[in-house]
C-alpha atoms as a PDB file:
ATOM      1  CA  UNK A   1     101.711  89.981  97.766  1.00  0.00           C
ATOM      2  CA  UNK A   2      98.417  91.605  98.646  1.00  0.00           C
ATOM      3  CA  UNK A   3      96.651  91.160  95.431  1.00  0.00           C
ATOM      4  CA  UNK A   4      93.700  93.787  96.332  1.00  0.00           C
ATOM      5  CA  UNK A   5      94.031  96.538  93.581  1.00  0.00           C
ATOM      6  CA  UNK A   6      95.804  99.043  95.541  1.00  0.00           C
ATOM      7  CA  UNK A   7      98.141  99.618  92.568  1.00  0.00           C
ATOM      8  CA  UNK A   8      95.347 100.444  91.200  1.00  0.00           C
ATOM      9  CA  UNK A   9      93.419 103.050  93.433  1.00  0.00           C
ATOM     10  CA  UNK A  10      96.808 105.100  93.318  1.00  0.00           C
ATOM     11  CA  UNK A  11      96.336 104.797  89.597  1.00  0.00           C
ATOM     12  CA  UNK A  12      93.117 106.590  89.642  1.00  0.00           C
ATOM     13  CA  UNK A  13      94.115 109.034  92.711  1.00  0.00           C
ATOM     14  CA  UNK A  14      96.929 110.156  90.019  1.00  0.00           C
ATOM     15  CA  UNK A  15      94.231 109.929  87.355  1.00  0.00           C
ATOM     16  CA  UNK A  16      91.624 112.085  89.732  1.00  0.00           C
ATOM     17  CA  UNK A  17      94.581 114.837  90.140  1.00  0.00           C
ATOM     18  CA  UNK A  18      95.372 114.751  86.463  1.00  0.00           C
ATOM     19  CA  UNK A  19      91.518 116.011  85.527  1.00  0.00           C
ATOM     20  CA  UNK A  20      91.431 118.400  88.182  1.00  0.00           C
ATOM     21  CA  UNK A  21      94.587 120.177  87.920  1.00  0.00           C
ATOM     22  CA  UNK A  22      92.818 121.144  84.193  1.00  0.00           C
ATOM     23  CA  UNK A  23      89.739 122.597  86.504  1.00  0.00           C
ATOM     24  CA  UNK A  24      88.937 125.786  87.857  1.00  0.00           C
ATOM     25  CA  UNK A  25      87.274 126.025  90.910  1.00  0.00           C
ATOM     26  CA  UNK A  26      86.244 127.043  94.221  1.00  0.00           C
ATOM     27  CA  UNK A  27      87.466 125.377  97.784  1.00  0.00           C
ATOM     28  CA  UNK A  28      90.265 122.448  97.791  1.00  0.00           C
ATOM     29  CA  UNK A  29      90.220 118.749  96.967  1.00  0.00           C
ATOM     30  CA  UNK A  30      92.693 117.010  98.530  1.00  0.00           C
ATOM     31  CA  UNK A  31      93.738 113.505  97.738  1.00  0.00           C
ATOM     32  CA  UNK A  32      94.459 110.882 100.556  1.00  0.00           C
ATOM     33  CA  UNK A  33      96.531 108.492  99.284  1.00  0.00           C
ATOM     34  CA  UNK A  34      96.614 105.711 102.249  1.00  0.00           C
ATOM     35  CA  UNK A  35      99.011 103.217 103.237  1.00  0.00           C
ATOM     36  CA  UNK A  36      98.692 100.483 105.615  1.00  0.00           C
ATOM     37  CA  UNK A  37      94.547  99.432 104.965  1.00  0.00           C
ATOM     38  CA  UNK A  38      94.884  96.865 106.638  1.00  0.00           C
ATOM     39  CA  UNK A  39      97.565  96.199 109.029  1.00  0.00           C
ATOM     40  CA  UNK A  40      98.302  97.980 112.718  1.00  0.00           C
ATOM     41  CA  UNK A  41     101.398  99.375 114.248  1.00  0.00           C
ATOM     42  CA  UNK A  42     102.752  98.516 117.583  1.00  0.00           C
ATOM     43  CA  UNK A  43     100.227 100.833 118.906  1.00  0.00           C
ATOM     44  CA  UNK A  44      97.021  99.300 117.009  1.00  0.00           C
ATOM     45  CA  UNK A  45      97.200 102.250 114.568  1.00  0.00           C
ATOM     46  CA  UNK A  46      96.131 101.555 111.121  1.00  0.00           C
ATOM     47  CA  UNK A  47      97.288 104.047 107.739  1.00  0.00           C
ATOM     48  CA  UNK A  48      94.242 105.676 107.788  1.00  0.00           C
ATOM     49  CA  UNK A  49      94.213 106.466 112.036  1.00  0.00           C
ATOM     50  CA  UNK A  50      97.583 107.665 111.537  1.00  0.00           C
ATOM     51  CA  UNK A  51      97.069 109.848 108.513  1.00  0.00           C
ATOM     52  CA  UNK A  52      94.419 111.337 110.556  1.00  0.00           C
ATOM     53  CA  UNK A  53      96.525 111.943 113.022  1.00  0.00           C
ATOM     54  CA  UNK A  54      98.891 113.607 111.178  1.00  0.00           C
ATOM     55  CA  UNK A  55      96.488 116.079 109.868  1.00  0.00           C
ATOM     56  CA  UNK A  56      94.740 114.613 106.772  1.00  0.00           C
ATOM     57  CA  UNK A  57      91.384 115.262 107.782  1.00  0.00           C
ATOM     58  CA  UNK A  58      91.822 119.001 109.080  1.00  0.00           C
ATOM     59  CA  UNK A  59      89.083 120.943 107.277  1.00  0.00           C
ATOM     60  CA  UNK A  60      87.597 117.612 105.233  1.00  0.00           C
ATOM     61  CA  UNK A  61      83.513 118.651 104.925  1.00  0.00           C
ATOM     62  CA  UNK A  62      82.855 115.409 102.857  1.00  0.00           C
ATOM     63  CA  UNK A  63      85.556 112.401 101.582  1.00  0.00           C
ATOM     64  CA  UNK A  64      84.853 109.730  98.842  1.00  0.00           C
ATOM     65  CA  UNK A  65      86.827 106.384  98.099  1.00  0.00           C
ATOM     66  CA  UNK A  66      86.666 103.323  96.222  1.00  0.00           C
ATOM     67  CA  UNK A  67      87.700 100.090  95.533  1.00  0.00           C
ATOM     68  CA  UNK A  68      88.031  97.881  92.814  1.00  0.00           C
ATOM     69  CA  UNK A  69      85.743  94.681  92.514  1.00  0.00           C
ATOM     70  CA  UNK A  70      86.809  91.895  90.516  1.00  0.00           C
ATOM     71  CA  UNK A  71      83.200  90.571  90.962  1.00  0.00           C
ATOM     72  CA  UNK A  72      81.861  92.917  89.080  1.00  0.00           C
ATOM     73  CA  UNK A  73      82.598  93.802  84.708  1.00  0.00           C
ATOM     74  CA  UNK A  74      83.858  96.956  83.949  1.00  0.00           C
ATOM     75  CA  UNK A  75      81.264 100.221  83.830  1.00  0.00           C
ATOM     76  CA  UNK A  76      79.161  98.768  87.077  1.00  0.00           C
ATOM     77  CA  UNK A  77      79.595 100.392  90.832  1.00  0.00           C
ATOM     78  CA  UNK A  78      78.027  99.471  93.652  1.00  0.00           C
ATOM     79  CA  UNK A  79      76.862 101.547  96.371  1.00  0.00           C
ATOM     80  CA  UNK A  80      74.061 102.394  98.965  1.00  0.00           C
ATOM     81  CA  UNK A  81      74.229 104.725 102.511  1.00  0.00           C
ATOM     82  CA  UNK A  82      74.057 102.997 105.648  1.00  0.00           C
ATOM     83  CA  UNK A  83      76.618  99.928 106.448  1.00  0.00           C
ATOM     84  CA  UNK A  84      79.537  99.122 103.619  1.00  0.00           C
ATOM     85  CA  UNK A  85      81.796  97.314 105.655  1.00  0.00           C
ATOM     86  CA  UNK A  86      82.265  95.162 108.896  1.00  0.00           C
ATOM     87  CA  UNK A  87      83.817  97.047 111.707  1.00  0.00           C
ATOM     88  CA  UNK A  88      86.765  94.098 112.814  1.00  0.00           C
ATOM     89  CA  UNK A  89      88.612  93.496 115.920  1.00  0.00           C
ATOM     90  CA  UNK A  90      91.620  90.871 116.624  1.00  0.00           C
ATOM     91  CA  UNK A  91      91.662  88.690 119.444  1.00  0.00           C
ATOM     92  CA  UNK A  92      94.232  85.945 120.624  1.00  0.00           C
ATOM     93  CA  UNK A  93      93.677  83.546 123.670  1.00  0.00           C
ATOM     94  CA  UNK A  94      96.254  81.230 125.397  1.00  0.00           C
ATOM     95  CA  UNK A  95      94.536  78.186 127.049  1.00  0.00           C
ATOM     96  CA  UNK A  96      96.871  76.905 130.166  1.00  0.00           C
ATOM     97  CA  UNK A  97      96.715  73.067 131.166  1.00  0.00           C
ATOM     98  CA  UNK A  98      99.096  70.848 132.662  1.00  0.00           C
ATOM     99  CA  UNK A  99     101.893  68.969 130.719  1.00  0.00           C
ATOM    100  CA  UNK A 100     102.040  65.803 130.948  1.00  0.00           C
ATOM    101  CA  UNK A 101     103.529  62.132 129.042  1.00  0.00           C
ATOM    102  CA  UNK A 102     100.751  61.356 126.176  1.00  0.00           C
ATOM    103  CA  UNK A 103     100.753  57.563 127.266  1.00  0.00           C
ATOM    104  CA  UNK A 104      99.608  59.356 130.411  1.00  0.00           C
ATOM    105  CA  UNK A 105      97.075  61.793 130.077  1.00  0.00           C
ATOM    106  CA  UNK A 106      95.282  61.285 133.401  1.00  0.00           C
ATOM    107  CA  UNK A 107      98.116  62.935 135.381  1.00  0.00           C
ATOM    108  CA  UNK A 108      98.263  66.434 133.275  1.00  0.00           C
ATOM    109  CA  UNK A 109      95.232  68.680 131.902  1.00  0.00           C
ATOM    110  CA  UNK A 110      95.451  68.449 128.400  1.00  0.00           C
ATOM    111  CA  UNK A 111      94.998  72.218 126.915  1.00  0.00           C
ATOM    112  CA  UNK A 112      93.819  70.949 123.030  1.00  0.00           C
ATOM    113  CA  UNK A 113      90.820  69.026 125.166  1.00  0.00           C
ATOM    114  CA  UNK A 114      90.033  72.331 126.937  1.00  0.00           C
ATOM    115  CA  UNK A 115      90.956  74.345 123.494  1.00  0.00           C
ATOM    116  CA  UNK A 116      88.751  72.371 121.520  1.00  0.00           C
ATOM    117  CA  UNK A 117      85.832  72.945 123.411  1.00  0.00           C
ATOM    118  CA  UNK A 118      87.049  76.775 123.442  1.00  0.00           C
ATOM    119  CA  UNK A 119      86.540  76.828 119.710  1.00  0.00           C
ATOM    120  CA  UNK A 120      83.011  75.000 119.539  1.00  0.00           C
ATOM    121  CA  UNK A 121      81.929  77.629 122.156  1.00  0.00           C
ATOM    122  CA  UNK A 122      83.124  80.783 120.384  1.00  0.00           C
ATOM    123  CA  UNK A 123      81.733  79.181 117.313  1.00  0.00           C
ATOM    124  CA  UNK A 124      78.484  79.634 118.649  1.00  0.00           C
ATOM    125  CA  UNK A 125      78.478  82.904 119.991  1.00  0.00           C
ATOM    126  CA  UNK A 126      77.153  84.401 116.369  1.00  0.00           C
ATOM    127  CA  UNK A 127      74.505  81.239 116.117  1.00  0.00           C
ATOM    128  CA  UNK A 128      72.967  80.837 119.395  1.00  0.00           C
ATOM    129  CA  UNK A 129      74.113  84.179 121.315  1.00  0.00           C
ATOM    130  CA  UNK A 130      73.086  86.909 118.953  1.00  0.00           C
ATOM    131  CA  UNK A 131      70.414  88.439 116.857  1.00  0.00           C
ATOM    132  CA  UNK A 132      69.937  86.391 113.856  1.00  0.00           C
ATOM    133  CA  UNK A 133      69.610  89.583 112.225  1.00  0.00           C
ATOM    134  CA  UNK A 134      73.120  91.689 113.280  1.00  0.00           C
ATOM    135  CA  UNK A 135      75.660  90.202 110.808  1.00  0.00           C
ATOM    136  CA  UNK A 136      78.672  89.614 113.015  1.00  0.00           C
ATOM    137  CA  UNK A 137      81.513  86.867 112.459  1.00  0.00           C
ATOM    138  CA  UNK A 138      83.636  84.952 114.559  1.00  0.00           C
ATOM    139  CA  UNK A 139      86.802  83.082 113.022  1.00  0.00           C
ATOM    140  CA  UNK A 140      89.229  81.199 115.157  1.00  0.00           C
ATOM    141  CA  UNK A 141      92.019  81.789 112.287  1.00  0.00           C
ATOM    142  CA  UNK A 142      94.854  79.564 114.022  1.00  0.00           C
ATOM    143  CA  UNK A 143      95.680  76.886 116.676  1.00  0.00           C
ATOM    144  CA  UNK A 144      98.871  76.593 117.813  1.00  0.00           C
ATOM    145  CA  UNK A 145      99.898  74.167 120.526  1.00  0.00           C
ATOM    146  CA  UNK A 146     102.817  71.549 121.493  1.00  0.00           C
ATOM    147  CA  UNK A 147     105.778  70.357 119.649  1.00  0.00           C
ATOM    148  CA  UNK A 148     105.693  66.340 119.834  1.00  0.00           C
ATOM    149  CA  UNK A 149     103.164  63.432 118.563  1.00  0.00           C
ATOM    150  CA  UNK A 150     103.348  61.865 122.414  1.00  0.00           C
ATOM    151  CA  UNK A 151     103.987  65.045 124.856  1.00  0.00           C
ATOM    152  CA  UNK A 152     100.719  67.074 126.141  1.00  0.00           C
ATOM    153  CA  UNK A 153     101.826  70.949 126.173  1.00  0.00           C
ATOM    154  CA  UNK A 154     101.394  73.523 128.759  1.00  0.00           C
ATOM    155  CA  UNK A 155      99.076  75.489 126.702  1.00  0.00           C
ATOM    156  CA  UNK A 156      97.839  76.216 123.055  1.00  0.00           C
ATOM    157  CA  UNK A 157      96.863  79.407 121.592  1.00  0.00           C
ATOM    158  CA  UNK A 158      94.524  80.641 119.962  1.00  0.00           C
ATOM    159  CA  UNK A 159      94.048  83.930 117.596  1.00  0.00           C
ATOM    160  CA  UNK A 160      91.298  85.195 115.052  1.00  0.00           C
ATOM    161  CA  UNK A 161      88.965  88.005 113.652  1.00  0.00           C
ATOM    162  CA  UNK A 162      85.539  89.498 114.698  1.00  0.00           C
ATOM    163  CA  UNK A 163      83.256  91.365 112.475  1.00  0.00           C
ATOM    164  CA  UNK A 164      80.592  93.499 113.240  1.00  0.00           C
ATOM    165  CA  UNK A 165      78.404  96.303 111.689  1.00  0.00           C
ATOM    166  CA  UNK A 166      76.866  97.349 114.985  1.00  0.00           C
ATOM    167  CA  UNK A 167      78.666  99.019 118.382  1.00  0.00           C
ATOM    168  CA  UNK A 168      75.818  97.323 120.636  1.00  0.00           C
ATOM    169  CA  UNK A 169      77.393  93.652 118.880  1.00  0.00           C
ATOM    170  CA  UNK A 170      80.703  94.274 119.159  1.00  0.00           C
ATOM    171  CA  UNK A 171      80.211  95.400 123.103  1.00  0.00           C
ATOM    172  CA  UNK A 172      78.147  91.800 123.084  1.00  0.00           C
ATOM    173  CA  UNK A 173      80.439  89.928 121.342  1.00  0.00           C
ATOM    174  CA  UNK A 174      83.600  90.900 124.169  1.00  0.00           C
ATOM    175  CA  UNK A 175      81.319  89.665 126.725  1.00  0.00           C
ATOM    176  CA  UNK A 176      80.202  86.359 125.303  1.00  0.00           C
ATOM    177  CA  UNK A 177      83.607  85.430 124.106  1.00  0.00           C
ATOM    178  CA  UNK A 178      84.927  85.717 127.676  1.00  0.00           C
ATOM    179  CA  UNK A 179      81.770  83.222 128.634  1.00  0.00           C
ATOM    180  CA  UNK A 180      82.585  80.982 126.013  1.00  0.00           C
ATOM    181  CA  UNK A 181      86.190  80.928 126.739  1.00  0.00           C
ATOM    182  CA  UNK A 182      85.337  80.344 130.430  1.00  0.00           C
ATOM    183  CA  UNK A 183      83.954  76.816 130.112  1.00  0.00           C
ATOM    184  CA  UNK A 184      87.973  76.141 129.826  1.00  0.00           C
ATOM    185  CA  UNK A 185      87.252  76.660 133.623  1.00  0.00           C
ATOM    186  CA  UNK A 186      84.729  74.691 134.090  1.00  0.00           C
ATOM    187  CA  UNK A 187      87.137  71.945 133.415  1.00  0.00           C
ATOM    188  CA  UNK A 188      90.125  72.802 135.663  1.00  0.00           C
ATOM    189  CA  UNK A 189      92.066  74.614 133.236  1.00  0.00           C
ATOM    190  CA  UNK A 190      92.654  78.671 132.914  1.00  0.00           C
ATOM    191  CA  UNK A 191      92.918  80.655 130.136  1.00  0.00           C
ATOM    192  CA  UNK A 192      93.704  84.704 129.302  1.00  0.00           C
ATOM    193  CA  UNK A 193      92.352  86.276 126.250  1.00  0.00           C
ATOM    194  CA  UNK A 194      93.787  89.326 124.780  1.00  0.00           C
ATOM    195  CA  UNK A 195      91.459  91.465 121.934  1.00  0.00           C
ATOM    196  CA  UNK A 196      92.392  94.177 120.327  1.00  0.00           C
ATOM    197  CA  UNK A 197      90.070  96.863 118.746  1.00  0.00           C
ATOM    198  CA  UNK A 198      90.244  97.782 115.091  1.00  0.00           C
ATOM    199  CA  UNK A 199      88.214  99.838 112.570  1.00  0.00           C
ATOM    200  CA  UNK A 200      84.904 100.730 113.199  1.00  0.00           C
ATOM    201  CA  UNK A 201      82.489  99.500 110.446  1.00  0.00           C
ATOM    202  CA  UNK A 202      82.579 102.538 107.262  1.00  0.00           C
ATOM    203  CA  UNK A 203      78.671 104.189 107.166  1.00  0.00           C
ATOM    204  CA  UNK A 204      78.155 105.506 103.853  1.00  0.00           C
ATOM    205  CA  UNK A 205      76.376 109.026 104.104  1.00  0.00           C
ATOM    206  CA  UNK A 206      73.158 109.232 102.597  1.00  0.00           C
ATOM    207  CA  UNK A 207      74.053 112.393 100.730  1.00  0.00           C
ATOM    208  CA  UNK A 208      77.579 111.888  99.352  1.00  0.00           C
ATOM    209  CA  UNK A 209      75.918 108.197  98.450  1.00  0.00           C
ATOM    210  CA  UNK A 210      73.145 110.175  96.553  1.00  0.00           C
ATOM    211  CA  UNK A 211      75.927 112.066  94.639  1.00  0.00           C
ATOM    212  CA  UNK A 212      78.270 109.120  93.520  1.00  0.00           C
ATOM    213  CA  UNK A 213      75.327 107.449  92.228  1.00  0.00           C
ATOM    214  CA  UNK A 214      74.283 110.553  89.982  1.00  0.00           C
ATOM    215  CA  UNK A 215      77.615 110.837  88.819  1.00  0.00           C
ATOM    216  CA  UNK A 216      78.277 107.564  88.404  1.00  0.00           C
ATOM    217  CA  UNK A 217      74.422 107.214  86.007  1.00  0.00           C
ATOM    218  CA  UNK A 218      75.693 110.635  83.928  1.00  0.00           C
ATOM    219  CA  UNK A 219      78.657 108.815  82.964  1.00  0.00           C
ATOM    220  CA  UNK A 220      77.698 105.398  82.728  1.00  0.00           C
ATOM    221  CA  UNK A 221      73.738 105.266  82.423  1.00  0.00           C
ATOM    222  CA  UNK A 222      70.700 103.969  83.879  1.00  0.00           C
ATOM    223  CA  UNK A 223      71.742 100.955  85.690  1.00  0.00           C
ATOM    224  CA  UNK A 224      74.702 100.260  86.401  1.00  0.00           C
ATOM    225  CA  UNK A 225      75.012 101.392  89.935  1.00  0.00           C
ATOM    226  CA  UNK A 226      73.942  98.229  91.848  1.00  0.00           C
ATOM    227  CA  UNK A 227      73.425  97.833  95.500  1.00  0.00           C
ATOM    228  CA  UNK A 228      75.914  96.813  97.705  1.00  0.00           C
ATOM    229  CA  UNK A 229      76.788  93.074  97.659  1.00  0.00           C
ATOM    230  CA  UNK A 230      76.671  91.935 101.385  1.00  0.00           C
ATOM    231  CA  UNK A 231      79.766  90.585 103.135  1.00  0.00           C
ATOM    232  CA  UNK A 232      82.050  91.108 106.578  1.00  0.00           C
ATOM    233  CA  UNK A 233      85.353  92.443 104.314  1.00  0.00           C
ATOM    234  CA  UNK A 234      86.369  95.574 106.429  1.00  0.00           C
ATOM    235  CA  UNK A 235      87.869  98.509 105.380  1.00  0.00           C
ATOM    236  CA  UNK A 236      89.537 101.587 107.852  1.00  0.00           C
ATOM    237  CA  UNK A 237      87.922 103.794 105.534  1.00  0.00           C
ATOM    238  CA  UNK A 238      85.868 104.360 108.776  1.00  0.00           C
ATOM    239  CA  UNK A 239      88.518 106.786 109.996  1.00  0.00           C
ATOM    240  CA  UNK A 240      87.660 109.423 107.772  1.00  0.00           C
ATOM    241  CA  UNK A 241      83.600 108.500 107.555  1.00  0.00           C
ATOM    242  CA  UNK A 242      83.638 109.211 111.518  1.00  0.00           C
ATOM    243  CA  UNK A 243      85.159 112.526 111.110  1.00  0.00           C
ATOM    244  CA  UNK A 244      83.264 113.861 107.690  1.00  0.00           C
ATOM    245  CA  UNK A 245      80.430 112.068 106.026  1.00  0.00           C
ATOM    246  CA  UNK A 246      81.614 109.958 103.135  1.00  0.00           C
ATOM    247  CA  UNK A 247      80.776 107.310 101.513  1.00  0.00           C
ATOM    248  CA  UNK A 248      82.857 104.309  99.429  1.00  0.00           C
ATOM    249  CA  UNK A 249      81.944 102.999  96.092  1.00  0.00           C
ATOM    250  CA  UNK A 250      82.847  99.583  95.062  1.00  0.00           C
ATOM    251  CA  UNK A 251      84.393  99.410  91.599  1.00  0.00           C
ATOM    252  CA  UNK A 252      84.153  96.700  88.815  1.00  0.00           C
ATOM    253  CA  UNK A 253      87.000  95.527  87.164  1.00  0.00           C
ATOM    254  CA  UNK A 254      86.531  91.867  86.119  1.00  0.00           C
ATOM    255  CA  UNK A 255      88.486  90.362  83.393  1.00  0.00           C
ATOM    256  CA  UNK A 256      85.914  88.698  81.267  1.00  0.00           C
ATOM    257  CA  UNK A 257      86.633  84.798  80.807  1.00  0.00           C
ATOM    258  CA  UNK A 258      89.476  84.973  83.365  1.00  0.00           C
ATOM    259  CA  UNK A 259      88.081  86.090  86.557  1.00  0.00           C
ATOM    260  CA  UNK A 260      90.470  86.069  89.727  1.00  0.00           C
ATOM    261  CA  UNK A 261      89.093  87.938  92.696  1.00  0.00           C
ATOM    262  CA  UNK A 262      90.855  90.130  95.723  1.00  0.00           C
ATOM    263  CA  UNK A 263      93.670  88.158  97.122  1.00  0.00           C
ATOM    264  CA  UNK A 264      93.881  85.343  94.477  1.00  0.00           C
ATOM    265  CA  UNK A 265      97.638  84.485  93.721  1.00  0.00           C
ATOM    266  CA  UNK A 266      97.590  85.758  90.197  1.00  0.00           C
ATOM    267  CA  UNK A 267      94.628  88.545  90.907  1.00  0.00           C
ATOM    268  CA  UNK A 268      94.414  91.247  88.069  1.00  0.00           C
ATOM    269  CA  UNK A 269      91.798  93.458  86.927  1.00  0.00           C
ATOM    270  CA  UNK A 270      90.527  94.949  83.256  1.00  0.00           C
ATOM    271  CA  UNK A 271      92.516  98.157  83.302  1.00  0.00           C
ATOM    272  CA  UNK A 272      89.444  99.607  81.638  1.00  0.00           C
ATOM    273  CA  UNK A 273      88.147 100.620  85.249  1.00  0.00           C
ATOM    274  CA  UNK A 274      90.445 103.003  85.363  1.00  0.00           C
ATOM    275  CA  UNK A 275      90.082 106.166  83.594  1.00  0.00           C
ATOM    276  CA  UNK A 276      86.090 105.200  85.080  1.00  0.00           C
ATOM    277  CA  UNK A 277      86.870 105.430  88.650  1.00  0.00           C
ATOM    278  CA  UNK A 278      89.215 108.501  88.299  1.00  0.00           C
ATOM    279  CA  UNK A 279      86.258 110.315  86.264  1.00  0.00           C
ATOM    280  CA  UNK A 280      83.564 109.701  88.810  1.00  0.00           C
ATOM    281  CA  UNK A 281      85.602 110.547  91.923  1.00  0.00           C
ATOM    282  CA  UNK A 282      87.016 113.790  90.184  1.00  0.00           C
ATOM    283  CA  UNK A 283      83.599 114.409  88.902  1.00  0.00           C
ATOM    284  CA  UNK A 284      81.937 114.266  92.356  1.00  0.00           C
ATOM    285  CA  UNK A 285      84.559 116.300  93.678  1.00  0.00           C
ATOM    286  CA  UNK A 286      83.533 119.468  91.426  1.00  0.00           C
ATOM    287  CA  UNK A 287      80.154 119.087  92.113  1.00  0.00           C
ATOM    288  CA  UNK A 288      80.455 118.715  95.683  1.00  0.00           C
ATOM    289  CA  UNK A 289      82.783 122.009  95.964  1.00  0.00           C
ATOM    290  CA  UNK A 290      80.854 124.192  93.142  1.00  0.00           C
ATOM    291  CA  UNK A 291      78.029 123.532  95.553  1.00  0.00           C
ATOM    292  CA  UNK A 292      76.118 121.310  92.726  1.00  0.00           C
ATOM    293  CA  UNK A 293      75.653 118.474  95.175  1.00  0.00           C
END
């Protein structure tokens, strides 16, 4: 299962629908409800880039979103403009050797030798290559190589994630990985490495941000829209932010005394954050199109 609250968000969607169809006013809302976050079809195309493409965003002047946060109790947000989440790519690398007996090793190229300097060098692309003030990660999520204790493969390969909040970084990032992954042939062995691009990183806009938060302190009070807790999650919410400002609000739902966060086997949230999330979006909404905002 996916265990991120998605039930959830089309909970409130129906909930944001519900209060508006009892409205009157000018202009249209309409309400994306988004498959696929956070998976690709065969052409790289994630829910939100294919929604798009379909039409969703014909006409949009502004789009809001949320998502629920187990880290955080029930009647808190947070949310601030600039950066609010890491823009991710996907990369996978095959490192080619020589086969060879293991009692042996001298007469193949062994590709986990050459792989595991691979990993130690793309492991310090973020610490020694980069700003120390971009955020950016590199994760070498699997390893995959041979098939028996005494037999040195052909090759092993090698896949993982990127994260980035900045274009310049990303463009960086290509480049040094293709460095790091050389040293591979400074030892006689070859390698080819394969990334693929994925959402850009979502940039709240100042204005819509400056709304939510006013909505949100009407309904809830002073305080309890917090700033954004910092992290590399990403979110293809940054579709629709590059093609009408918007901005995403992070919503608390914590069960108190039995906290289980995103993607915990038995995750579940305070159902309480409901009826809250559907009130501020549908809340924004009228403001935004009665011109209030």
């Amino acid at each position: 299962m996916h265990a991120c609250g998605h039930d959830a968000h089309t909970a409130i969607g129906l909930g944001v629908a519900t209060l508006l169809a009892q409205e009157t006013f000018p202009g249209t809302v309409r309400l994306l409800f988004q498959p696929a976050e956070e998976v690709a079809d065969e052409e790289g195309k994630s829910g939100a880039a294919r929604m798009a493409q379909d039409g969703a965003m014909d006409g949009v002047d502004a789009v809001m979103a949320l998502h629920v946060h187990a880290g955080a109790p029930v009647g808190e947000i947070s949310l601030e403009p600039g950066p609010a989440s890491a823009g991710v790519d996907s990369f996978r690398a095959v490192i080619h050797g020589r086969g060879a007996h293991g009692a042996y090793p001298h007469k193949g190229l062994d590709p986990v030798y050459l792989a595991a300097h691979a990993v130690l060098a793309l492991h310090g692309i973020v610490s020694r290559r980069l700003d120390p003030f971009d955020p950016a990660v590199i994760t070498v999520g699997s390893i995959y190589g041979g098939r028996a204790d005494n037999v040195i493969p052909e090759e092993v390969k090698l896949s993982g994630t990127i994260r980035y909040e900045r274009s310049a970084v990303q463009e960086q990032i290509h480049a040094e990985m293709e460095r790091a992954l050389s040293t591979v042939r400074a030892l006689g062995g070859d390698y080819e490495l394969t990334i693929r691009v994925g959402g850009k990183p979502v940039i709240n806009d100042e204005r819509i941000v400056a709304l939510l938060s006013q909505v949100a302190t009407d309904l809830l009070g002073e305080g309890r829209v917090k700033p954004r807790e910092k992290g590399m999650g990403a979110e293809d919410f940054s579709v629709f932010t590059a093609m009408a400002p918007g901005a995403m609000f992070r919503l608390g739902c914590r069960i108190e005394g039995d906290e289980r966060t995103g993607h915990h086997p038995r995750f579940d949230l305070d159902e309480g954050c409901l009826p809250i999330g559907a009130a501020i979006l549908a809340e924004a909404a009228l403001r935004y199109v009665r011109g209030d905002a």
